[in-house]
Protein backbone atom coordinates (compact mmCIF):
# COMPACT_ATOMS: atom_id res chain seq x y z
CA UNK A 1 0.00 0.00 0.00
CA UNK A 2 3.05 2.52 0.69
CA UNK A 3 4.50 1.78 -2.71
CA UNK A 4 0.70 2.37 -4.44
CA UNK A 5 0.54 5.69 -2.12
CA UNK A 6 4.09 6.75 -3.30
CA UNK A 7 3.29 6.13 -6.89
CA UNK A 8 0.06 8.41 -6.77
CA UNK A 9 2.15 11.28 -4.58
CA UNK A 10 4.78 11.41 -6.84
CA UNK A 11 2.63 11.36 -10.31
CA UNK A 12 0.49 14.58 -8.53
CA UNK A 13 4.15 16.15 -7.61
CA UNK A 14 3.30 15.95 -3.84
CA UNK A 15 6.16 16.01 -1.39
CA UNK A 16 6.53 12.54 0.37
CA UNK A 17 9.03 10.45 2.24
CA UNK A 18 8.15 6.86 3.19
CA UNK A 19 9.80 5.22 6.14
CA UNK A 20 9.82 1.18 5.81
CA UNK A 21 11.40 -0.78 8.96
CA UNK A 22 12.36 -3.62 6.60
CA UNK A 23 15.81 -3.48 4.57
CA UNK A 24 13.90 -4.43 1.30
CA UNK A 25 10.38 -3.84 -0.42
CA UNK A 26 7.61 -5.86 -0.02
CA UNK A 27 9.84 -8.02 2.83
CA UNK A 28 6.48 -10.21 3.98
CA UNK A 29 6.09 -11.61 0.41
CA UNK A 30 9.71 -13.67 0.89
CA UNK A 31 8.10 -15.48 3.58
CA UNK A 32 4.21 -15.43 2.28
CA UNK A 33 2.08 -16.61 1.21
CA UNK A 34 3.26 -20.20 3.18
CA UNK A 35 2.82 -22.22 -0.27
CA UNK A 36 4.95 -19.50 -1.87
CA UNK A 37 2.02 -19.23 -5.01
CA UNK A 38 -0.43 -16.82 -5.12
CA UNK A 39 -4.00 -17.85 -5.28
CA UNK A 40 -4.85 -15.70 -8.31
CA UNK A 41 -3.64 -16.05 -11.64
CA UNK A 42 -1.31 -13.51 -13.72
CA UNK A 43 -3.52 -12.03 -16.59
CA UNK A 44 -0.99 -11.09 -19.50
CA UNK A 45 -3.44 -7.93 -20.53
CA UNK A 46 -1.66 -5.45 -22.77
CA UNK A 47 -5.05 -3.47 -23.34
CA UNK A 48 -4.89 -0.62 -20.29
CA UNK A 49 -8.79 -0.54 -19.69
CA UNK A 50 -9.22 -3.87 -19.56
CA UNK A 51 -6.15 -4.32 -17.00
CA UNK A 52 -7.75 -2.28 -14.50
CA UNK A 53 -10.68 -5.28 -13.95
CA UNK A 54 -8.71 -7.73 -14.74
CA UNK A 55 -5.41 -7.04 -13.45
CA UNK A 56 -4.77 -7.73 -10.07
CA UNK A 57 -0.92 -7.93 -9.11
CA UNK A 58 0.41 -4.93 -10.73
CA UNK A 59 0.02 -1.45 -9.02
CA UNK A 60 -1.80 1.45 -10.37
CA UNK A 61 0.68 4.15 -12.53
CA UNK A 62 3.87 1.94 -12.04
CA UNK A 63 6.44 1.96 -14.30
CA UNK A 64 6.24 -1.72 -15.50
CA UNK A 65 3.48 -4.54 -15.27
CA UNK A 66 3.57 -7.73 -13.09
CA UNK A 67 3.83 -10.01 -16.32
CA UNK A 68 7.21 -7.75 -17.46
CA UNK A 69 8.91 -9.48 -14.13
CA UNK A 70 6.87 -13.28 -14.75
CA UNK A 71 4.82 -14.99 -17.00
CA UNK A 72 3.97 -17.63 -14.70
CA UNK A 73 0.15 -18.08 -14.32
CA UNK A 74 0.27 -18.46 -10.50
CA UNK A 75 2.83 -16.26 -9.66
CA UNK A 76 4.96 -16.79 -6.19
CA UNK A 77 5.56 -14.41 -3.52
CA UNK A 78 8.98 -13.89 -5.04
CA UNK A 79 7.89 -12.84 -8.24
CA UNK A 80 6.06 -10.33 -6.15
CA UNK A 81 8.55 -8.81 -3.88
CA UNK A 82 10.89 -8.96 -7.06
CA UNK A 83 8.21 -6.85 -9.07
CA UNK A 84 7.73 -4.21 -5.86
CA UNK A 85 11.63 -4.17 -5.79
CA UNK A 86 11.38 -2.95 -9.86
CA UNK A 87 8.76 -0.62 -9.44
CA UNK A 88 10.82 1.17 -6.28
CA UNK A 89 14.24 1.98 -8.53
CA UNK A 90 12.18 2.75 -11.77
CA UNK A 91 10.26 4.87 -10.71
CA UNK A 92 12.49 6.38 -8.31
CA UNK A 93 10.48 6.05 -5.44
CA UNK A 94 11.18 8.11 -1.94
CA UNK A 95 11.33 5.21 0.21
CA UNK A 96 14.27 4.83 3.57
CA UNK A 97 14.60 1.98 4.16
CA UNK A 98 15.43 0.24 7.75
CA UNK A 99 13.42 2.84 9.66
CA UNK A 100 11.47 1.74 12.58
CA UNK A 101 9.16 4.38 13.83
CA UNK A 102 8.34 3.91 17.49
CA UNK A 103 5.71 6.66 17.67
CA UNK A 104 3.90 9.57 16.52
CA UNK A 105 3.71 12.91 18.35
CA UNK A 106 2.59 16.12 18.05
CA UNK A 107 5.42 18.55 18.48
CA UNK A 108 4.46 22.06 19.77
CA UNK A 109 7.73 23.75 19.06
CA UNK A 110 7.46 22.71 15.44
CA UNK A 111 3.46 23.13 15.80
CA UNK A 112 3.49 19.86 13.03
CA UNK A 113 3.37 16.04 13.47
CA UNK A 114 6.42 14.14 13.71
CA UNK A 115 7.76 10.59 14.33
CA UNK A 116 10.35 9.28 16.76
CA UNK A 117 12.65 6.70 14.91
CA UNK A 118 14.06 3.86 16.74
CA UNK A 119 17.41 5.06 16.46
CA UNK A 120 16.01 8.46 18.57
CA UNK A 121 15.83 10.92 15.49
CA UNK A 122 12.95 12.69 15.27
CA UNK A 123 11.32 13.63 11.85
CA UNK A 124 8.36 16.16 11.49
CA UNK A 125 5.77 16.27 8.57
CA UNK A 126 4.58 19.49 6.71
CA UNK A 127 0.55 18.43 7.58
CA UNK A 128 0.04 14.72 7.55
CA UNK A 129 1.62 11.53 8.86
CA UNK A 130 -0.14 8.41 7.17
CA UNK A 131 0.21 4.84 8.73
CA UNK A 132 0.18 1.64 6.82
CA UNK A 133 1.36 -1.79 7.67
């Protein structure tokens, strides 16, 4: 969801950072699904339209579809986190990686939202702070 978020901010020209706690994108799908395939199938839709209903692994405005990374019909969890991990350099994503935020506060002498990073540095937002997981 941060890496559909990101694409959208950046397309609009909206100032964004995202802060992932994992090293690498889409970290869960190396481990998940259990079985390693995922239960829906890889449509090989050219026609843009028609990928929007049909399409469901590869993300809205991205730079490359999920059958450019694999043509397998039940694509792994792999295939996935390698087809995140393509979409983050080409489109040049803002995304730090390894940074665990430990909470969200309110800071009055900034008057803006910030978090507090693991690691004790703080980092404040122009209006918004958006959580995902």
């Amino acid at each position: 969801s941060g890496i559909q978020a990101a694409l959208f901010l950046q397309k609009y020209g909206l100032s964004y950072v995202i802060l992932e706690r994992e090293f690498l994108p889409g970290s869960f799908w190396t481990k998940f699904p259990r079985f390693r395939e995922l239960i829906s199938i890889n449509k090989w839709i050219r026609n843009k339209k028609h990928r929007l209903r049909f399409d469901w692994h590869s993300m809205l405005e991205a730079p490359l579809d999920m059958m450019d990374v694999t043509k397998s019909y039940f694509p792994t969890g792999d295939d996935w986190q390698r087809y995140m991990s393509e979409v983050v350099q080409l489109a040049d994503l803002n995304i730090e990686f390894g940074k665990d935020v430990n909470r969200i506060i309110y800071s009055n002498e900034e008057e803006k939202p910030c978090v507090i990073l693991s690691d004790g540095d703080k980092r404040c937002a122009l209006r918004r702070i958006f959580v995902g997981t």
